[in-house]
C-alpha atoms as a PDB file:
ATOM      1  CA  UNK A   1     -45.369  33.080 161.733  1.00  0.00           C
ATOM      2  CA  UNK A   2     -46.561  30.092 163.065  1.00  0.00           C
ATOM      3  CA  UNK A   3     -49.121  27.712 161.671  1.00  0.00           C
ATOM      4  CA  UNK A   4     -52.348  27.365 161.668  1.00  0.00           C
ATOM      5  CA  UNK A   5     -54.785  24.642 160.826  1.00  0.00           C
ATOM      6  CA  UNK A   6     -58.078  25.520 158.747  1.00  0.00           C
ATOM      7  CA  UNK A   7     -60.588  23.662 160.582  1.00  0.00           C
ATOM      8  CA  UNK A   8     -63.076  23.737 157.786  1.00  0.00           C
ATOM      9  CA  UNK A   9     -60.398  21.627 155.126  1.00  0.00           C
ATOM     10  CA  UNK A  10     -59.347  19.371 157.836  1.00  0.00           C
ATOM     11  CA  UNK A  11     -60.263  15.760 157.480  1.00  0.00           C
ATOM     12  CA  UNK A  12     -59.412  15.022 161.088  1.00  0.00           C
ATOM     13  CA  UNK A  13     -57.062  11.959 160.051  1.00  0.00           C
ATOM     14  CA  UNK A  14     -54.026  13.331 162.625  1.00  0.00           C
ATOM     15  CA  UNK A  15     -51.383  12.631 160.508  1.00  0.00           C
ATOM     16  CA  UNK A  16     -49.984  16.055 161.504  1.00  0.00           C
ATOM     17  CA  UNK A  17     -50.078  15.364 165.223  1.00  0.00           C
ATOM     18  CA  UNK A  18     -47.672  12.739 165.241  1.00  0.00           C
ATOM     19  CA  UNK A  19     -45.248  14.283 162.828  1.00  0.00           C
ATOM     20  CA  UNK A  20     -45.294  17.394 164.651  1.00  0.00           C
ATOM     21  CA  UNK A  21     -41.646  17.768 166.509  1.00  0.00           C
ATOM     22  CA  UNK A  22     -42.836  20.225 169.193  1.00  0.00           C
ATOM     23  CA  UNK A  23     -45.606  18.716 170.244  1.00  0.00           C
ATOM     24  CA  UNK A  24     -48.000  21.589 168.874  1.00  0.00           C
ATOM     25  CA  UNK A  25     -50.788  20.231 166.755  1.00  0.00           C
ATOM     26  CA  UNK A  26     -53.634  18.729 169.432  1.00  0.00           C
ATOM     27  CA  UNK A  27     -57.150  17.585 169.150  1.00  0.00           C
ATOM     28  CA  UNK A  28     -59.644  19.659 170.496  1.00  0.00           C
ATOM     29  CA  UNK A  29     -63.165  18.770 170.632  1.00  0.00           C
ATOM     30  CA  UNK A  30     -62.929  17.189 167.186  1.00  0.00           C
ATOM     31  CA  UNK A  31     -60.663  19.517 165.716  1.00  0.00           C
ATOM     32  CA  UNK A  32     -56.690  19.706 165.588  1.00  0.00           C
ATOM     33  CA  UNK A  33     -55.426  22.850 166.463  1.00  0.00           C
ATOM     34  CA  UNK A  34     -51.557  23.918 166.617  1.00  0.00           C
ATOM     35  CA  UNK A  35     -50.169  26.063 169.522  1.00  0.00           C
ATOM     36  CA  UNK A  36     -49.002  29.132 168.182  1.00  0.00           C
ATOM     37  CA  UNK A  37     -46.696  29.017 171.454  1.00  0.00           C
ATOM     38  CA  UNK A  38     -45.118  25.899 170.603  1.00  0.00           C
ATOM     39  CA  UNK A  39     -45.093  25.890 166.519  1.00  0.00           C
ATOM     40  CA  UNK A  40     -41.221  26.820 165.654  1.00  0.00           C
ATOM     41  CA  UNK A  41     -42.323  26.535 161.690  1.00  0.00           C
ATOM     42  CA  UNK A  42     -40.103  23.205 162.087  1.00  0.00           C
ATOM     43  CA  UNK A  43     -36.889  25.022 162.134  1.00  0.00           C
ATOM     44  CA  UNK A  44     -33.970  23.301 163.277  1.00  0.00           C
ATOM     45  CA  UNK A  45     -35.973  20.052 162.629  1.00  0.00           C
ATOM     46  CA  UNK A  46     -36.772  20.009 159.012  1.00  0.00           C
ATOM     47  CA  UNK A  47     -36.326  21.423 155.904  1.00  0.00           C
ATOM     48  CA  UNK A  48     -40.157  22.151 155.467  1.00  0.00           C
ATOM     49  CA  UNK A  49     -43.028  22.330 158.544  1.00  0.00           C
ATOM     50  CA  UNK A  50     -44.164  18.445 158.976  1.00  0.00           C
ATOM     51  CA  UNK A  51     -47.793  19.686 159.161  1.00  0.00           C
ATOM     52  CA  UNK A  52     -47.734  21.179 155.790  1.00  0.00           C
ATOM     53  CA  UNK A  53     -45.569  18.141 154.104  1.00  0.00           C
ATOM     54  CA  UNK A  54     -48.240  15.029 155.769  1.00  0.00           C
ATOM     55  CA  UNK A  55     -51.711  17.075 155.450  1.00  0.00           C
ATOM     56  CA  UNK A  56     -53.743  15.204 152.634  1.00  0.00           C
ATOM     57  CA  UNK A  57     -55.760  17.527 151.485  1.00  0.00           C
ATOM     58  CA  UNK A  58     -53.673  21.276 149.908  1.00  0.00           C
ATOM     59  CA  UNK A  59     -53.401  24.916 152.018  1.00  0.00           C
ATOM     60  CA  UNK A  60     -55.016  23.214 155.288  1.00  0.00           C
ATOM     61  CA  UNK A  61     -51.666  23.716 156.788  1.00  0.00           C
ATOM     62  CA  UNK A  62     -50.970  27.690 156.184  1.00  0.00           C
ATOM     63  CA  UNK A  63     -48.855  30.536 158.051  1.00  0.00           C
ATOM     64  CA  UNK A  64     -51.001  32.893 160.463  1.00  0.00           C
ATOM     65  CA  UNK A  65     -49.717  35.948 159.080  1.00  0.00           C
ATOM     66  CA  UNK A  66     -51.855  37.307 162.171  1.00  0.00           C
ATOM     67  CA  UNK A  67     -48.697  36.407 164.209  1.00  0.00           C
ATOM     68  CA  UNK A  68     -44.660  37.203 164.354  1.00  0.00           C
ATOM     69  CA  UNK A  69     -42.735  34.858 162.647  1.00  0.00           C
ATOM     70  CA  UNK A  70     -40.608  32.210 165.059  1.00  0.00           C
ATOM     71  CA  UNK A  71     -37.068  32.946 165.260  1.00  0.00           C
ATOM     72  CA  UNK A  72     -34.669  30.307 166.216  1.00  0.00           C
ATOM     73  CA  UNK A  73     -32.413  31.601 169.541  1.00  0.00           C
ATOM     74  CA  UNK A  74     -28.828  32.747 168.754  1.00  0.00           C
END
């Protein structure tokens, strides 16, 4: 499952953007949003996802169990 951001608990400071290693998290109008296309949960980067380890304020940063989760190639 990727990640999602919940706009209403984010505090807009971008610290996830940056740490991101996929490039997912963007702004958008104000918000930061995270591709689900591009979000590999941080596997193969680090041991936890970035977004979730950075984001000041707890469970901003959560799993969209609405989606598959990512699986790393063989």
């Amino acid at each position: 499952m990727p990640y999602k951001i919940i706009a209403s608990q984010c505090t807009g400071c971008s610290a996830c953007e940056t740490q991101c290693p996929n490039l997912a998290i963007s702004e958008v109008a104000g918000a930061f949003l995270i591709d689900s296309e591009q979000c590999t949960e941080c596997d193969g980067y680090f041991d936890e996802p970035q977004c979730v380890a950075v984001c000041p304020v707890d469970n901003t940063c959560v799993l969209d169990t609405a989606l598959a989760r990512h699986r790393a190639p063989p």
